[in-house]
C-alpha atoms as a PDB file:
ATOM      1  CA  UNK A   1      19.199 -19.673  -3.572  1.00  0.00           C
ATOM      2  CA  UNK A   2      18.649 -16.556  -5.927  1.00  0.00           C
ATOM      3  CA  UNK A   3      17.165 -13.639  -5.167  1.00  0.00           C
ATOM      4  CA  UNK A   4      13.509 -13.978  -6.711  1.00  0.00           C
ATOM      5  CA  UNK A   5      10.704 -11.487  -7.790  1.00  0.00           C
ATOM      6  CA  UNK A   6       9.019 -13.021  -5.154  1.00  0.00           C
ATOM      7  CA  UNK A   7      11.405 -11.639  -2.854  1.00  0.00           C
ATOM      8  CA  UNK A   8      11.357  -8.322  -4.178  1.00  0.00           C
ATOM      9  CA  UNK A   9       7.656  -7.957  -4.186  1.00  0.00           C
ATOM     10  CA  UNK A  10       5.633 -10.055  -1.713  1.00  0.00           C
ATOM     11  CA  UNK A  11       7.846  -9.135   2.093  1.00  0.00           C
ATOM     12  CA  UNK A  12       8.910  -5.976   0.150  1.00  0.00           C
ATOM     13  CA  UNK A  13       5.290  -4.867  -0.012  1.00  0.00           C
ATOM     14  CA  UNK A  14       4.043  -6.579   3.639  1.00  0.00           C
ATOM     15  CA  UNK A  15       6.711  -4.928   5.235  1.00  0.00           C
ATOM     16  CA  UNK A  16       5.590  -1.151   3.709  1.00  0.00           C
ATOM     17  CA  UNK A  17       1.938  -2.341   4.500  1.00  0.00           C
ATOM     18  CA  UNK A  18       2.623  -3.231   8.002  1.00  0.00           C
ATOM     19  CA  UNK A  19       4.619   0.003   8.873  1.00  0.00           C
ATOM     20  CA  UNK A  20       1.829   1.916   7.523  1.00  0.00           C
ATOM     21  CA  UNK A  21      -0.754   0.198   9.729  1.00  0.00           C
ATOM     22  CA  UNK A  22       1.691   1.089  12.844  1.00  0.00           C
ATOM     23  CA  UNK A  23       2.157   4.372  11.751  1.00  0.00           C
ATOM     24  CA  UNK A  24      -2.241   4.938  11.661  1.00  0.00           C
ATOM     25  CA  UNK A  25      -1.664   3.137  15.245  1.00  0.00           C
ATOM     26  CA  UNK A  26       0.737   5.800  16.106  1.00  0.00           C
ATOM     27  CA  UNK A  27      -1.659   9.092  14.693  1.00  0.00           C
ATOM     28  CA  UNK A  28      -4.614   7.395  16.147  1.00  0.00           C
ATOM     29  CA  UNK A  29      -3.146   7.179  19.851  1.00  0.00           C
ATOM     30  CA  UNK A  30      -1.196  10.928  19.460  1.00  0.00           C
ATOM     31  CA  UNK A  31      -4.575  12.295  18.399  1.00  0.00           C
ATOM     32  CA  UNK A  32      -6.406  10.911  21.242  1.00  0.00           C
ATOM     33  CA  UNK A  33      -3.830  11.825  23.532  1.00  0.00           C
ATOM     34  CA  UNK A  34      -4.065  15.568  21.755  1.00  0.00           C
ATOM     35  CA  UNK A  35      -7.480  16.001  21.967  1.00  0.00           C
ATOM     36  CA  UNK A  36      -7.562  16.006  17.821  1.00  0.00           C
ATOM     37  CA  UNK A  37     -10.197  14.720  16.025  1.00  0.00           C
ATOM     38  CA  UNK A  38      -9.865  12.224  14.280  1.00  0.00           C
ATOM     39  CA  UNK A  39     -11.533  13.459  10.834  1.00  0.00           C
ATOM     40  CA  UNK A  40      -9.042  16.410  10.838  1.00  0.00           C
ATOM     41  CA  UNK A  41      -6.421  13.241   9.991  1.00  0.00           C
ATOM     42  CA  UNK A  42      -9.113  12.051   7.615  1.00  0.00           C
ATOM     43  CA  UNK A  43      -9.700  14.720   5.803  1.00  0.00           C
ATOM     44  CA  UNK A  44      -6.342  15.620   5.161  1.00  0.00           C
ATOM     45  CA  UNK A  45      -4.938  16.430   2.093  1.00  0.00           C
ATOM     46  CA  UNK A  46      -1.976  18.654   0.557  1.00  0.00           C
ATOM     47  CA  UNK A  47      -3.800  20.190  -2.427  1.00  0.00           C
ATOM     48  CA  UNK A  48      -7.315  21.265  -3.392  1.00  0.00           C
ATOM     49  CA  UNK A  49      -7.305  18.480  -5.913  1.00  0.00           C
ATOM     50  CA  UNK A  50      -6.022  15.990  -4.180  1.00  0.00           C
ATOM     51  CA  UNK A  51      -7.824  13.172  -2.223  1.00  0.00           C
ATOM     52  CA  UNK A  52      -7.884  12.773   0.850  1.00  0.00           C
ATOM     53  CA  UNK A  53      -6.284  10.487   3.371  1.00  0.00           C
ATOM     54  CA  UNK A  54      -8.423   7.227   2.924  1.00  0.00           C
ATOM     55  CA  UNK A  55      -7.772   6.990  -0.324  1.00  0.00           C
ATOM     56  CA  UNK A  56      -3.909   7.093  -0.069  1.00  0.00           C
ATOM     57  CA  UNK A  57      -4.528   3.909   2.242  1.00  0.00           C
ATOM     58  CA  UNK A  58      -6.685   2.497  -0.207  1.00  0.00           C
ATOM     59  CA  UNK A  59      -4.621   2.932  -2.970  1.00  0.00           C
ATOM     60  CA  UNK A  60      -1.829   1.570  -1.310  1.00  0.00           C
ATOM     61  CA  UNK A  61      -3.518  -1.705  -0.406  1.00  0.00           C
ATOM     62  CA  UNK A  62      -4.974  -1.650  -3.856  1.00  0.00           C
ATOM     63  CA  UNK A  63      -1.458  -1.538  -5.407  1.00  0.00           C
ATOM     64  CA  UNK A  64      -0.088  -4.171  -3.232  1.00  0.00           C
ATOM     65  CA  UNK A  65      -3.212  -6.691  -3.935  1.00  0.00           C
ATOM     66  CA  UNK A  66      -3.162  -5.782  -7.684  1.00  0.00           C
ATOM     67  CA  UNK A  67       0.778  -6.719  -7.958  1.00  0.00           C
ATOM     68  CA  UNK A  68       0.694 -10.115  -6.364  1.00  0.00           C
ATOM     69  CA  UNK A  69      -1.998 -10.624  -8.237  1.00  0.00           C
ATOM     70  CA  UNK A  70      -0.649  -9.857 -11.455  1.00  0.00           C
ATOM     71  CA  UNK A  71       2.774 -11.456 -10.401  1.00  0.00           C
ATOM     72  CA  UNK A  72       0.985 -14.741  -9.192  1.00  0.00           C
ATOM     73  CA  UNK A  73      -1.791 -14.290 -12.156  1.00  0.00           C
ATOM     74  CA  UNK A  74      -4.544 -14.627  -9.601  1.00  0.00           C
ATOM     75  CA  UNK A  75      -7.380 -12.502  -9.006  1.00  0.00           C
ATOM     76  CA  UNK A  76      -6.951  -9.935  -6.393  1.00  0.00           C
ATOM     77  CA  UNK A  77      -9.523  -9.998  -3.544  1.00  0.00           C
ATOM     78  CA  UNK A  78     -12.060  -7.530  -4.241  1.00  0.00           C
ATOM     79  CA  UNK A  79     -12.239  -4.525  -1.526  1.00  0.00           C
ATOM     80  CA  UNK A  80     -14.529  -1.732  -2.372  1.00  0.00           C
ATOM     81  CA  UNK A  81     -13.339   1.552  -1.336  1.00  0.00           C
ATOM     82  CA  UNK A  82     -15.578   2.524   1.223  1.00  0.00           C
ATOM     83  CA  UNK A  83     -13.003   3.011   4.516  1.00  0.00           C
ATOM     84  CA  UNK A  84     -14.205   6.032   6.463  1.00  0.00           C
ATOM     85  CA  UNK A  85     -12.544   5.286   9.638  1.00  0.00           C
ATOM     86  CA  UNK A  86      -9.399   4.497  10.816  1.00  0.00           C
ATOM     87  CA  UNK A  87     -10.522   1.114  12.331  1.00  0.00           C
ATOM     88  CA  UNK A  88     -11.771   0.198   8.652  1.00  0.00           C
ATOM     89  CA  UNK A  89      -8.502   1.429   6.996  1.00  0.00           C
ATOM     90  CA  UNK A  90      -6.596  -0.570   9.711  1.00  0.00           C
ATOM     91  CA  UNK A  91      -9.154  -3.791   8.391  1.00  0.00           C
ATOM     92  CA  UNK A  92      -8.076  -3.002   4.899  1.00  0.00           C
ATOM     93  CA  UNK A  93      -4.450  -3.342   5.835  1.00  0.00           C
ATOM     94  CA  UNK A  94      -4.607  -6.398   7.476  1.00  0.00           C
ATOM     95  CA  UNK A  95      -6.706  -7.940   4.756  1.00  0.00           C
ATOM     96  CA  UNK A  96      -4.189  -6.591   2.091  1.00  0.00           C
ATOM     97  CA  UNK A  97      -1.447  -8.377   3.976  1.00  0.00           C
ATOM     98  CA  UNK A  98      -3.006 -11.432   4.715  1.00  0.00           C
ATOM     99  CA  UNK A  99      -4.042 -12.012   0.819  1.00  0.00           C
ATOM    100  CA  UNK A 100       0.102 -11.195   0.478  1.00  0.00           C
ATOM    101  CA  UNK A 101       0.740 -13.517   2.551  1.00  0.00           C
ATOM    102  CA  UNK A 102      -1.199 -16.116   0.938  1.00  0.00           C
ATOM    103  CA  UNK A 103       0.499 -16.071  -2.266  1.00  0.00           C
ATOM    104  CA  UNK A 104       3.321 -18.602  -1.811  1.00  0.00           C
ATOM    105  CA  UNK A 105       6.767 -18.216  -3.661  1.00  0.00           C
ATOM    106  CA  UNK A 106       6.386 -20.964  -6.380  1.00  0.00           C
ATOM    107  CA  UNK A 107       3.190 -19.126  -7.754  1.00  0.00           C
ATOM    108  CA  UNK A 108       5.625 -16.200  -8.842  1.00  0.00           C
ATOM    109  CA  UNK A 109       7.602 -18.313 -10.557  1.00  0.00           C
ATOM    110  CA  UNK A 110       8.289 -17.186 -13.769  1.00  0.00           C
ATOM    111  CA  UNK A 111       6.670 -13.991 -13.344  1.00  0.00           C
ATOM    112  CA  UNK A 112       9.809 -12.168 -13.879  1.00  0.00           C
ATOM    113  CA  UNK A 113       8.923 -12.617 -17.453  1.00  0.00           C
ATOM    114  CA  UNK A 114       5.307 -13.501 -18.376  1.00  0.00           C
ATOM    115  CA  UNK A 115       3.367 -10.404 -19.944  1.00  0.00           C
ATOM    116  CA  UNK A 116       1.824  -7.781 -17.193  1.00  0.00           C
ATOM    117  CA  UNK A 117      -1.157  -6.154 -18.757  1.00  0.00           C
ATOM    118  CA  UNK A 118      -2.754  -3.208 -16.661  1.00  0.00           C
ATOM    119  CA  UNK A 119      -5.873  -1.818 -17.867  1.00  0.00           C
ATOM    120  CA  UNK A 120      -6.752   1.926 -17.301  1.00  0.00           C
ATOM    121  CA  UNK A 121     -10.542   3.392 -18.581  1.00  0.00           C
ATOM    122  CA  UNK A 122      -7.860   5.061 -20.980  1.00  0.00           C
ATOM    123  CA  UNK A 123      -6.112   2.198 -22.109  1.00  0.00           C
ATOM    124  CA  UNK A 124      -4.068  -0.234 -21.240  1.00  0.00           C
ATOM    125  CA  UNK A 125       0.634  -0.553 -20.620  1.00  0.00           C
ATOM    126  CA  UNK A 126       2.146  -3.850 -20.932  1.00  0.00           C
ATOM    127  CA  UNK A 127       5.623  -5.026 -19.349  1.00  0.00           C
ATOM    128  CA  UNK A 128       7.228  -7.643 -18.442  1.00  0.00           C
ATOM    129  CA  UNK A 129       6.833  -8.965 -15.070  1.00  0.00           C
ATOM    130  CA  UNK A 130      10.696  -7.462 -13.839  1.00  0.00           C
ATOM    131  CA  UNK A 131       9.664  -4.196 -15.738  1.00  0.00           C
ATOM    132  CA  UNK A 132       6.039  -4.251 -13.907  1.00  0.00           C
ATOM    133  CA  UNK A 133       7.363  -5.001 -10.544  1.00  0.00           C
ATOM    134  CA  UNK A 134      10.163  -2.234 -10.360  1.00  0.00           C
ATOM    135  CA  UNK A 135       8.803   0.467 -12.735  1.00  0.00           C
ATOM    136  CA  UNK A 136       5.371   0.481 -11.910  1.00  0.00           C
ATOM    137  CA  UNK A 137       4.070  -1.645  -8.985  1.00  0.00           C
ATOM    138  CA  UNK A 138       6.555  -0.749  -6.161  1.00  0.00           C
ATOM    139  CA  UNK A 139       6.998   2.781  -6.883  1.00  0.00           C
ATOM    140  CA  UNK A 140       2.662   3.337  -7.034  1.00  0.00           C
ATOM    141  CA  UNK A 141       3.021   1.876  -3.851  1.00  0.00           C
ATOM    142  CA  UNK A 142       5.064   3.502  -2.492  1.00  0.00           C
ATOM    143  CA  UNK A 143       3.937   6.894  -3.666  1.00  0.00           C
ATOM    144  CA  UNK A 144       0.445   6.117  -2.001  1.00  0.00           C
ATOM    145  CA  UNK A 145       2.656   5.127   1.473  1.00  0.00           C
ATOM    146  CA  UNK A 146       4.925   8.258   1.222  1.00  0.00           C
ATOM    147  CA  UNK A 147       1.847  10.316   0.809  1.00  0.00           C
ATOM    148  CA  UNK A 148      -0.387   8.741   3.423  1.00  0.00           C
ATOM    149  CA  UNK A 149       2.673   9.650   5.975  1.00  0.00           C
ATOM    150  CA  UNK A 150       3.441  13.049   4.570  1.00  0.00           C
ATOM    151  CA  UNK A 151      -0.272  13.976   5.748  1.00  0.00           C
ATOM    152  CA  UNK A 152      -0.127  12.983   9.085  1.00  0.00           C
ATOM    153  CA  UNK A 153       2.942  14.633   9.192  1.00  0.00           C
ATOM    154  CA  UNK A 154       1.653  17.623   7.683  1.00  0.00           C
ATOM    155  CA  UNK A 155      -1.132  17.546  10.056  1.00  0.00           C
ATOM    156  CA  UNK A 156       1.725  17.525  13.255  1.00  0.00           C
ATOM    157  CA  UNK A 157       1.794  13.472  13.968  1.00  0.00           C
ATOM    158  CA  UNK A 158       4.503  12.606  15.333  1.00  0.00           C
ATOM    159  CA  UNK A 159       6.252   9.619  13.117  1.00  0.00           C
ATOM    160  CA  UNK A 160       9.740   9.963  11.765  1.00  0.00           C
ATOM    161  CA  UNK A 161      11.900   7.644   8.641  1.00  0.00           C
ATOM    162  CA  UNK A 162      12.290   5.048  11.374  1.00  0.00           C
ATOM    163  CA  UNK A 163       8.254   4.311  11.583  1.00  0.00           C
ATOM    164  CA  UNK A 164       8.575   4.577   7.501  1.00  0.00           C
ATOM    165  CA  UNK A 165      11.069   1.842   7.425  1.00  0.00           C
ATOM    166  CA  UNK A 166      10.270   0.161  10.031  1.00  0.00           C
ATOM    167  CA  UNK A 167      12.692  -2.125  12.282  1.00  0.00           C
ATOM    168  CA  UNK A 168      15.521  -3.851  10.526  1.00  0.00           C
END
């Protein structure tokens, strides 16, 4: 069988999802071990104008929902971004992945072509599914994954590439 957009999106983006929930698992228990608070985690950020912490989480889910979505040409389940804690971003996670694990293989069929229209309050890009998938989609998400650990990094949690990745 050949290698699918399916299979480049859907486990491709569960996989990144569920690493990241581990790795909040991981902060969460160091922190309470530590004595840190938890908002110091929260609040984190690595520039004045950047957002904080939640929203890399959020942004990551919402990247993940938005490109099976697109892919499948479904709508994406709705999830306003109001995560404060880490129990809600954990939530968020697991609803992100269970909505990717909903969308079966034969609804991405043909995806690697149809038209992918993303609509910004500025405008709007088009691509092609393929174009969508590995220009846009995976690497937003994975910006938004790579920056959610780089904070709790930067704020002395204890993860390392293998937590990133995951096990084989």
């Amino acid at each position: 069988m050949a290698y699918s957009i399916y299979d480049a999106s859907i486990p491709v983006m569960t996989r990144a999802l569920t690493n990241l929930s581990k790795i909040l698992d991981k902060a969460v228990a160091q922190a309470k071990t530590e004595d840190k608070p938890l908002s110091t985690l929260l609040e984190a950020q690595l520039a004045p104008d950047m957002r904080a912490f939640p929203f890399q989480i959020q942004s990551a889910s919402d990247a993940a929902k938005g490109c099976a979505a697109r892919l499948a040409n479904i709508a994406a389940p709705a999830m306003p971004d109001t995560e404060t804690t880490f129990p809600e971003l954990k939530q968020r996670l697991q609803k992100t992945i269970d909505f990717l694990n909903s969308v079966k293989p034969e609804q991405l069929a043909g995806a690697e072509d149809r038209e992918v229209v993303v609509k910004f309050p500025q405008g709007e890009m088009k691509f092609t599914g393929r174009d969508y998938l590995g220009g846009f989609a995976l690497p937003n998400l994975f910006f938004h994954v790579t920056t959610a650990y780089a904070l709790l990094r930067h704020k002395g949690i204890t993860i390392g590439k293998s937590d990133f990745l995951g096990g084989a």
